[in-house]
N, C-alpha and C. Protein backbone atom coordinates (compact mmCIF):
# COMPACT_ATOMS: atom_id res chain seq x y z
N UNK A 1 -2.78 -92.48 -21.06
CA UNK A 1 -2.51 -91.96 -19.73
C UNK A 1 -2.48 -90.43 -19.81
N UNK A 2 -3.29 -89.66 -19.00
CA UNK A 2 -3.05 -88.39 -19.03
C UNK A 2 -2.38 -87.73 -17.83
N UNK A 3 -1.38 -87.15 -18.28
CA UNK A 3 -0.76 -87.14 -17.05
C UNK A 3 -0.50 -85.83 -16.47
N UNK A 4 -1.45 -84.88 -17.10
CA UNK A 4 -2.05 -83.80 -15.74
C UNK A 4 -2.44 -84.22 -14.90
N UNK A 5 -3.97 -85.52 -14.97
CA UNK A 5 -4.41 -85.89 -14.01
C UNK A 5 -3.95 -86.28 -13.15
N UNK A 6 -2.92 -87.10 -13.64
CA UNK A 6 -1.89 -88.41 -12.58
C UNK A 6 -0.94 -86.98 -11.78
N UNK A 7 -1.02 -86.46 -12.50
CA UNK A 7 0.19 -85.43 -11.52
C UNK A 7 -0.81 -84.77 -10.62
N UNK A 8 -2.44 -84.13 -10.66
CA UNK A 8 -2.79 -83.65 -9.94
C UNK A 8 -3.33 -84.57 -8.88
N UNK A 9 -3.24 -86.06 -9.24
CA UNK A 9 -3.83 -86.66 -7.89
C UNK A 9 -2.78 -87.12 -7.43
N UNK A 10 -1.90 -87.39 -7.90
CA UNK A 10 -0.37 -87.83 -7.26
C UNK A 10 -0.01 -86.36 -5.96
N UNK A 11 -0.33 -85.29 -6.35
CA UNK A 11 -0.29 -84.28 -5.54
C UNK A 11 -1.28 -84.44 -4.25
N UNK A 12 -2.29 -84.36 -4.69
CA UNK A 12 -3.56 -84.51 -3.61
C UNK A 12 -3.30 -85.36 -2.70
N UNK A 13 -2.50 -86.75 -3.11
CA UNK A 13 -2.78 -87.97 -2.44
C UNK A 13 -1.48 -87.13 -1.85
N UNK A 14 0.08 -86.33 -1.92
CA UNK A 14 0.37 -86.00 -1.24
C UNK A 14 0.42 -84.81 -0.52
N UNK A 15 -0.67 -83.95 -0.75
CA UNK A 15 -0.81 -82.92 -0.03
C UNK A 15 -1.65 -83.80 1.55
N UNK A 16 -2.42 -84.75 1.62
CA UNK A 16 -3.47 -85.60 2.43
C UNK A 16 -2.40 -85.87 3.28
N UNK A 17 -1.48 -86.51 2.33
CA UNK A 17 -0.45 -87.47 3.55
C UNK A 17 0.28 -86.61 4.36
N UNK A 18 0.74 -85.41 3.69
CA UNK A 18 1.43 -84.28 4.44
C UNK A 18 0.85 -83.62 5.63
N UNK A 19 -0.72 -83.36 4.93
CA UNK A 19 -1.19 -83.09 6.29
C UNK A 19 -1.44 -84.15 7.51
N UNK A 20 -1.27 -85.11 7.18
CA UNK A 20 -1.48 -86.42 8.31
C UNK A 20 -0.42 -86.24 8.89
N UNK A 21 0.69 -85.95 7.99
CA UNK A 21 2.22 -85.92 8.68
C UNK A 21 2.03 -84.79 9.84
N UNK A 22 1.90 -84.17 9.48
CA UNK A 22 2.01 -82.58 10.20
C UNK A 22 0.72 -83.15 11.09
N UNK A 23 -0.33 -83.37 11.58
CA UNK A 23 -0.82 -83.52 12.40
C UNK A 23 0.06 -84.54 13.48
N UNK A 24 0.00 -85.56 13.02
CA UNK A 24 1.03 -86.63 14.15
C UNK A 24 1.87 -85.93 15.04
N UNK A 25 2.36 -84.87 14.52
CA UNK A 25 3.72 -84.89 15.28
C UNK A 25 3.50 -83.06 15.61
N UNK A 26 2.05 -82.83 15.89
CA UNK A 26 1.29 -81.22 16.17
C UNK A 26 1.73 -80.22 15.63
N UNK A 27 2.17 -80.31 14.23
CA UNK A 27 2.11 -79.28 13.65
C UNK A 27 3.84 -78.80 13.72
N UNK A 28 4.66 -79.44 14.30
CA UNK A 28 6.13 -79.75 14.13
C UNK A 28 6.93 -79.26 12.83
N UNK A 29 7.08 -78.83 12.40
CA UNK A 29 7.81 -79.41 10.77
C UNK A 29 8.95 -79.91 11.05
N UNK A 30 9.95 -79.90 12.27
CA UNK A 30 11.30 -80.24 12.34
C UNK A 30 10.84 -81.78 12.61
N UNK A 31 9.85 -82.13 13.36
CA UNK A 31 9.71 -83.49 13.91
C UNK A 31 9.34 -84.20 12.69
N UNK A 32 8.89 -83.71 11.51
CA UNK A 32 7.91 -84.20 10.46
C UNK A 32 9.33 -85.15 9.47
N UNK A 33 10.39 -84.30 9.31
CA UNK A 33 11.52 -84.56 8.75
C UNK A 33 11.58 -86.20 8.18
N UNK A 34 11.75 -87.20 8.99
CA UNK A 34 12.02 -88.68 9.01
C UNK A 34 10.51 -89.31 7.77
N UNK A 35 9.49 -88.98 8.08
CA UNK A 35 8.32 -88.98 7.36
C UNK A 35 8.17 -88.35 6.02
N UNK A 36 8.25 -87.43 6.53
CA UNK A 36 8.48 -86.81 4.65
C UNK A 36 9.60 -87.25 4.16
N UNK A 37 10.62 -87.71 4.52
CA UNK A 37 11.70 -88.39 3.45
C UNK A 37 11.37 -89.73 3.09
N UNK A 38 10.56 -90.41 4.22
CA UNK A 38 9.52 -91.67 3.53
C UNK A 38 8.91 -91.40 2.46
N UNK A 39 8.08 -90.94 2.63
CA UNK A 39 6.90 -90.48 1.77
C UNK A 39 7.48 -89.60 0.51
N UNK A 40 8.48 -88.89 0.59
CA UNK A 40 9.06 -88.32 -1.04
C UNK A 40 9.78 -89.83 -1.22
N UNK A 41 10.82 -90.44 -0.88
CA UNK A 41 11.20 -91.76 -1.38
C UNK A 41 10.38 -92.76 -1.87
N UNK A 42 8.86 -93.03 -1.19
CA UNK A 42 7.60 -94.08 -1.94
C UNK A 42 7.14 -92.95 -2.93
N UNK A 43 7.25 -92.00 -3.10
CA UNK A 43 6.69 -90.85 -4.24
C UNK A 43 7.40 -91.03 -5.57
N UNK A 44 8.95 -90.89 -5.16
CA UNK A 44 9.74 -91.13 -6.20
C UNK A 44 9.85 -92.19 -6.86
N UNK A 45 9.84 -93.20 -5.93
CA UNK A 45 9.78 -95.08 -6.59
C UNK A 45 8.85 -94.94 -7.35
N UNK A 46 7.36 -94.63 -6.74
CA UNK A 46 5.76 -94.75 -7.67
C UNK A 46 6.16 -93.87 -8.73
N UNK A 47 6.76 -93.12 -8.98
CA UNK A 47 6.84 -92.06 -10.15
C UNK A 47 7.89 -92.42 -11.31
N UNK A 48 9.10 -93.00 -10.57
CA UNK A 48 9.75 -93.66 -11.62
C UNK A 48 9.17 -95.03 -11.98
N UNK A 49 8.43 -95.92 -11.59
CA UNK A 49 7.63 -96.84 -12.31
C UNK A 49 6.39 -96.87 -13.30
N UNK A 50 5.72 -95.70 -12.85
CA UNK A 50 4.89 -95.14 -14.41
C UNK A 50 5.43 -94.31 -15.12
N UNK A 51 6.79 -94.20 -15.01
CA UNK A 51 7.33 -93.21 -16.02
C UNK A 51 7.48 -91.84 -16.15
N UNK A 52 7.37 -91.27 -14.88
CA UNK A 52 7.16 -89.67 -14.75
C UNK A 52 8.62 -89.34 -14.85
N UNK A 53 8.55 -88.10 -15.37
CA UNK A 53 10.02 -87.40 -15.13
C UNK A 53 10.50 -86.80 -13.91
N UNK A 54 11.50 -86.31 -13.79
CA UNK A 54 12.16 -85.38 -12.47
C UNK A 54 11.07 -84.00 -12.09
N UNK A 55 10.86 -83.80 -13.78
CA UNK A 55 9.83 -82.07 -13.66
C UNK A 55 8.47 -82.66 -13.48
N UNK A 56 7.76 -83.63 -13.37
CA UNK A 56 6.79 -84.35 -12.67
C UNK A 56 6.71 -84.31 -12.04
N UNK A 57 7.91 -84.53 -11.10
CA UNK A 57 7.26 -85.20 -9.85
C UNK A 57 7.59 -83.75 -8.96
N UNK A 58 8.31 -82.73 -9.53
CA UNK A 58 8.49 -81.19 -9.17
C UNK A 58 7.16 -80.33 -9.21
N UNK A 59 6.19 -80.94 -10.24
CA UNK A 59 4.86 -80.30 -10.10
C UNK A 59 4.05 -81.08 -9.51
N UNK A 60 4.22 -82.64 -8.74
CA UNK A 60 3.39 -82.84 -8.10
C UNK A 60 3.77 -82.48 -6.34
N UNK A 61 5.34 -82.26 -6.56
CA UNK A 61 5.55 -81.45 -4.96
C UNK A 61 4.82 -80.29 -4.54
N UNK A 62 4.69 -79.37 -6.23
CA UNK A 62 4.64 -77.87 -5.81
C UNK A 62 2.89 -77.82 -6.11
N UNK A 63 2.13 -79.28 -6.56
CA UNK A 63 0.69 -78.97 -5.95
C UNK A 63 0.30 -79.24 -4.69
N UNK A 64 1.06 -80.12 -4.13
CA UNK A 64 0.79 -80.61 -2.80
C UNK A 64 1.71 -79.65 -1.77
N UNK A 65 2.54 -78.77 -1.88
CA UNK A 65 2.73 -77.80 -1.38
C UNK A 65 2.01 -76.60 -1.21
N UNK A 66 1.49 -76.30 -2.48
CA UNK A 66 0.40 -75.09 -2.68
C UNK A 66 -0.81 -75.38 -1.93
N UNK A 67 -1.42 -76.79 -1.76
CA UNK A 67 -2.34 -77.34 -1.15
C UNK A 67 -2.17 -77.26 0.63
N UNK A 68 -0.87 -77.33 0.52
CA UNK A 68 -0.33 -77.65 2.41
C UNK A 68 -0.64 -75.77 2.54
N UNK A 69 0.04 -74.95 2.23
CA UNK A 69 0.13 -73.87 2.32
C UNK A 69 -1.24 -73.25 2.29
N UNK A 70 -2.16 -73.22 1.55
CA UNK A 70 -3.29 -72.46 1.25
C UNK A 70 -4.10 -73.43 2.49
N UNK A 71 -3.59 -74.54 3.02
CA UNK A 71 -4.49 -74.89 3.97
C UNK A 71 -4.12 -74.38 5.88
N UNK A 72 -3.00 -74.28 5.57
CA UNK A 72 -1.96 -73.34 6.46
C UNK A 72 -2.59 -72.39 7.01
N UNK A 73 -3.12 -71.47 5.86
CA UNK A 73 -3.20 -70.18 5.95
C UNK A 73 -4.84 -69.95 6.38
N UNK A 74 -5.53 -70.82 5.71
CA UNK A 74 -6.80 -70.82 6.61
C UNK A 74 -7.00 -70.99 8.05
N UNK A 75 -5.99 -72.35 8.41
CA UNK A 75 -6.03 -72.57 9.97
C UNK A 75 -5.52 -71.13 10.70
N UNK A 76 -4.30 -70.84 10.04
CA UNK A 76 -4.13 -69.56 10.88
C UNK A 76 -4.62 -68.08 10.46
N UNK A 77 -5.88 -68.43 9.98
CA UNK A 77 -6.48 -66.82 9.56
C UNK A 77 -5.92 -65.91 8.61
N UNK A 78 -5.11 -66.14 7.74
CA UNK A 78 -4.53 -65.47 6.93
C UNK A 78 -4.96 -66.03 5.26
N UNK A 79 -6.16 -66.22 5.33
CA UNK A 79 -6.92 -66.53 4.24
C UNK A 79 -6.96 -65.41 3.31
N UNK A 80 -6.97 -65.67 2.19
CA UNK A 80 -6.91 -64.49 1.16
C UNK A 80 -8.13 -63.76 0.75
């Protein structure tokens, strides 16, 4: 098992869902709240069943954050 990979698609798959989140509810973050505590709770279950650690699943937040953000910043023109 290599588990850069698993951490970088474990990210992807939640940077995708985040942005689905954030669309549903137009770009909200206060409305998004109830959803993202879904979705980190099925994150955490899937992560403690293949065995990831706490600092795992901290770098698959902060790729799928970096991913939400850098996609952020395109929609609103503040591309680098």
């Amino acid at each position: 098992m290599n588990k850069d990979k698993i951490i970088d698609t474990l990210g992807d798959l939640t940077f995708f869902v985040g942005l689905l989140i954030l669309q549903a509810h137009h770009y909200d973050a206060k409305s998004t709240t109830d959803d993202s505590k879904m979705i980190s709770l099925i994150l955490r279950r899937l992560s403690t069943e293949i065995g990831l650690s706490k600092d795992d699943i901290t770098a698959i937040i902060a790729v799928a954050d970096n991913k939400i953000n850098k996609s952020m910043n395109k929609v609103s023109g503040e591309e680098e």
